[in-house]
Protein backbone atom coordinates (compact mmCIF):
# COMPACT_ATOMS: atom_id res chain seq x y z
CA UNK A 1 0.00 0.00 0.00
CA UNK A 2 1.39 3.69 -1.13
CA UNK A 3 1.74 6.00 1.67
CA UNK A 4 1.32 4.05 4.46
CA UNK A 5 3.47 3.22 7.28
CA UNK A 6 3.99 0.15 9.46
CA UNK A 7 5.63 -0.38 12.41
CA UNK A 8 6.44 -3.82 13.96
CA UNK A 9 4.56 -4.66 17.06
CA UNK A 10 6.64 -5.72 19.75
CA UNK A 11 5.43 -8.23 22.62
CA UNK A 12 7.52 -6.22 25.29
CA UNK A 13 6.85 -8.38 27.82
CA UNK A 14 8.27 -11.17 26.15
CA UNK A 15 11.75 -9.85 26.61
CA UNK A 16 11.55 -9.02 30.25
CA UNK A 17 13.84 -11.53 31.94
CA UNK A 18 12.55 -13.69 34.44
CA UNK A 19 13.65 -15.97 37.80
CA UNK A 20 13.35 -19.77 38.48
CA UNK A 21 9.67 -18.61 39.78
CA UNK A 22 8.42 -17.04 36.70
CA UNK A 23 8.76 -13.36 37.93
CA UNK A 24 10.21 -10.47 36.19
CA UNK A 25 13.78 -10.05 37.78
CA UNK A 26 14.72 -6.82 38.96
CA UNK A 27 16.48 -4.33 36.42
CA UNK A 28 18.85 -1.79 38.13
CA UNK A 29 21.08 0.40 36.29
CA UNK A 30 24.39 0.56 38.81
CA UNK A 31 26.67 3.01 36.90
CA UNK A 32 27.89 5.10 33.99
CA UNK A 33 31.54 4.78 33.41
CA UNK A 34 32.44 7.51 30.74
CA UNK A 35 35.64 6.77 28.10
CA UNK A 36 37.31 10.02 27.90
CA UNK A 37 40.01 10.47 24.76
CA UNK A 38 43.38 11.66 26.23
CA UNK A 39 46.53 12.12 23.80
CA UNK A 40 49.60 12.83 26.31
CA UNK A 41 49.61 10.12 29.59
CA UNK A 42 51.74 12.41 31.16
CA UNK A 43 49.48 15.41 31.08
CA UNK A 44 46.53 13.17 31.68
CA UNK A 45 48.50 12.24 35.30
CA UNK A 46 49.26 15.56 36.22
CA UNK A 47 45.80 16.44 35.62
CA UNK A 48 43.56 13.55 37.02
CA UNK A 49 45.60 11.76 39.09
CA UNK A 50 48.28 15.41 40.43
CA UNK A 51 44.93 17.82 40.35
CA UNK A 52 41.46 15.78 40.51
CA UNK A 53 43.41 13.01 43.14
CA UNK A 54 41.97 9.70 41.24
CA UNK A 55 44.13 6.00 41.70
CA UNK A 56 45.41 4.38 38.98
CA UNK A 57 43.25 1.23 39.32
CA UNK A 58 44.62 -0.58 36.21
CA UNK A 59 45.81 -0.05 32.93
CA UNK A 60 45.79 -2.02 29.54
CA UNK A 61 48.02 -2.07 26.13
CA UNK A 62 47.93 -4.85 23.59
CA UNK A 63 51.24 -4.60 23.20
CA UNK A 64 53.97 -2.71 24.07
CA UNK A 65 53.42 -0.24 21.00
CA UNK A 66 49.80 0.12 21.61
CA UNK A 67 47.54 2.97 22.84
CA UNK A 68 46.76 2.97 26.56
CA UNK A 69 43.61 1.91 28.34
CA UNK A 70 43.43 3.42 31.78
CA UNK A 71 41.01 3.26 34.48
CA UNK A 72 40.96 5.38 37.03
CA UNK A 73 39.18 6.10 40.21
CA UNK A 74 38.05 8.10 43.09
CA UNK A 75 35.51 8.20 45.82
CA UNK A 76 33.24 5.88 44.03
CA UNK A 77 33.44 7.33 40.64
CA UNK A 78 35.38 5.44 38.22
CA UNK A 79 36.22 6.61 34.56
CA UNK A 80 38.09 5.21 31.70
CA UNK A 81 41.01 7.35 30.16
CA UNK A 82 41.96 5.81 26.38
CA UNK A 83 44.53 6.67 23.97
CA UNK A 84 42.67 4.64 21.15
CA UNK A 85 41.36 6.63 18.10
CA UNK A 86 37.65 5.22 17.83
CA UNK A 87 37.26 5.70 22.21
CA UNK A 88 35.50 8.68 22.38
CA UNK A 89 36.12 12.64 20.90
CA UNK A 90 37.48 15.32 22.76
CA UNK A 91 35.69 17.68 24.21
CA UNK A 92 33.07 14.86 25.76
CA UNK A 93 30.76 16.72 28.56
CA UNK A 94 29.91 14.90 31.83
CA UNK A 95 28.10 15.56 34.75
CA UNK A 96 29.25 14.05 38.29
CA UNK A 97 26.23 13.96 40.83
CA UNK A 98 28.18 13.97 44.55
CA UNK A 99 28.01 14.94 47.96
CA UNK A 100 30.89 17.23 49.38
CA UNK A 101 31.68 19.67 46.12
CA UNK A 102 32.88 22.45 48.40
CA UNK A 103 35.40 20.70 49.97
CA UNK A 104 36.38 19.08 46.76
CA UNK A 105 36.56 22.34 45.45
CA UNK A 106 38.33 23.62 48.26
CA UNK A 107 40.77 21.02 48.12
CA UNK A 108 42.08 21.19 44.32
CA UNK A 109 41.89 24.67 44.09
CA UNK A 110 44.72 24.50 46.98
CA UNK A 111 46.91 22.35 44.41
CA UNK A 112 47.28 25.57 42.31
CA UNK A 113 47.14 23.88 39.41
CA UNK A 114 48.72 26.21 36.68
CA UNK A 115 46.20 25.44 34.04
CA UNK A 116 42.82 25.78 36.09
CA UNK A 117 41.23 27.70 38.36
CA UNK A 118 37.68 26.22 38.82
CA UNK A 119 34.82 28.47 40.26
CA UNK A 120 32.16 27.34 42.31
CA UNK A 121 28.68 28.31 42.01
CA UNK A 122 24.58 27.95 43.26
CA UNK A 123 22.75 27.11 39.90
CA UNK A 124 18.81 28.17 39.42
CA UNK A 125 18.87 24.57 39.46
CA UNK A 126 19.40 24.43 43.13
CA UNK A 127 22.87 22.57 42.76
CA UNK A 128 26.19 23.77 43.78
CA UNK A 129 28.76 22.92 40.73
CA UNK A 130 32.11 23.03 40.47
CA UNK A 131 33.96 22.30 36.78
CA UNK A 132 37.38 21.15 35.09
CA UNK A 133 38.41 20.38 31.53
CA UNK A 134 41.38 18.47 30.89
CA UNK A 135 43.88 19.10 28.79
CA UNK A 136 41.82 16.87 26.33
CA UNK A 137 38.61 19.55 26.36
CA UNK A 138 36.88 17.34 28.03
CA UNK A 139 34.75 18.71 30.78
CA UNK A 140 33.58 17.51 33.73
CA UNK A 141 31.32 19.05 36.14
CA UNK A 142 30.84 18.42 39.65
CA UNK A 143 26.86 18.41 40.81
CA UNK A 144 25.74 18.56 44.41
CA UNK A 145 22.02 18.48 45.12
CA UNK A 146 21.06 21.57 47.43
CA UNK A 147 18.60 21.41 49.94
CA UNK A 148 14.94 22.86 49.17
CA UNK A 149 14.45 26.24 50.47
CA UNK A 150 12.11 25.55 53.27
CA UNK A 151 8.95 27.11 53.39
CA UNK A 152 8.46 30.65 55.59
């Protein structure tokens, strides 16, 4: 037929996984881990583990030639750092819900870090926010939830 469209019909609930009882299992989403493009490892140290105070929790090569893979990690938030041309673009934009951005602030803008001075601000949003970008343009802000205003 000319001009008309069809769409498949789905049976959704036919994909929804199930336990040795026959009920739909739980499904939880437990984290985002971003790939971030970096070109220089030793700018990418200075700046995320020397600056932002992340661990080295592994890293990966397939050979000694080869691009690094590099996770890293702090305080619960873990993201992965690659050398490899198809992992990511620069200038990648992320958005870091946590508790405790003053003090984080607080704490790398004591580093002095030559290449960043991050603010920190109260958003119409009701967050307080904090932001870096690496030496990659990637940036990365840090989100805290504020408190409602309580009602007069």
């Amino acid at each position: 037929m000319r001009g008309r469209v069809f769409a498949p019909v789905f049976d959704f609930h036919a994909v929804i996984p199930v336990d040795g009882n026959g009920l739909p299992m739980e499904i939880k989403f437990e984290s985002v881990v971003p790939i971030l493009r970096i070109f220089d490892i030793a700018k990418a140290e200075e700046f995320y583990q020397g600056f932002l105070g992340f661990v080295i929790d592994w890293d990966h090569r397939f050979d000694d030639n080869a691009p690094l893979y590099r996770q890293v990690s702090r305080a619960g938030l873990i993201l992965h750092l690659s050398e490899h041309h198809g992992d990511g673009s620069p200038g990648a934009r992320l958005r870091v819900m946590m508790r405790g951005v003053r003090a984080f602030h607080e704490e790398i803008s004591a580093k002095g870090y030559r290449y960043m001075r991050p603010g920190l601000e109260t958003t119409p949003w009701n967050t307080l926010e904090t932001g870096v970008i690496d030496p990659f343009g990637n940036l990365i802000r840090f989100c805290e939830p504020l408190a409602p205003p309580q009602a007069a």
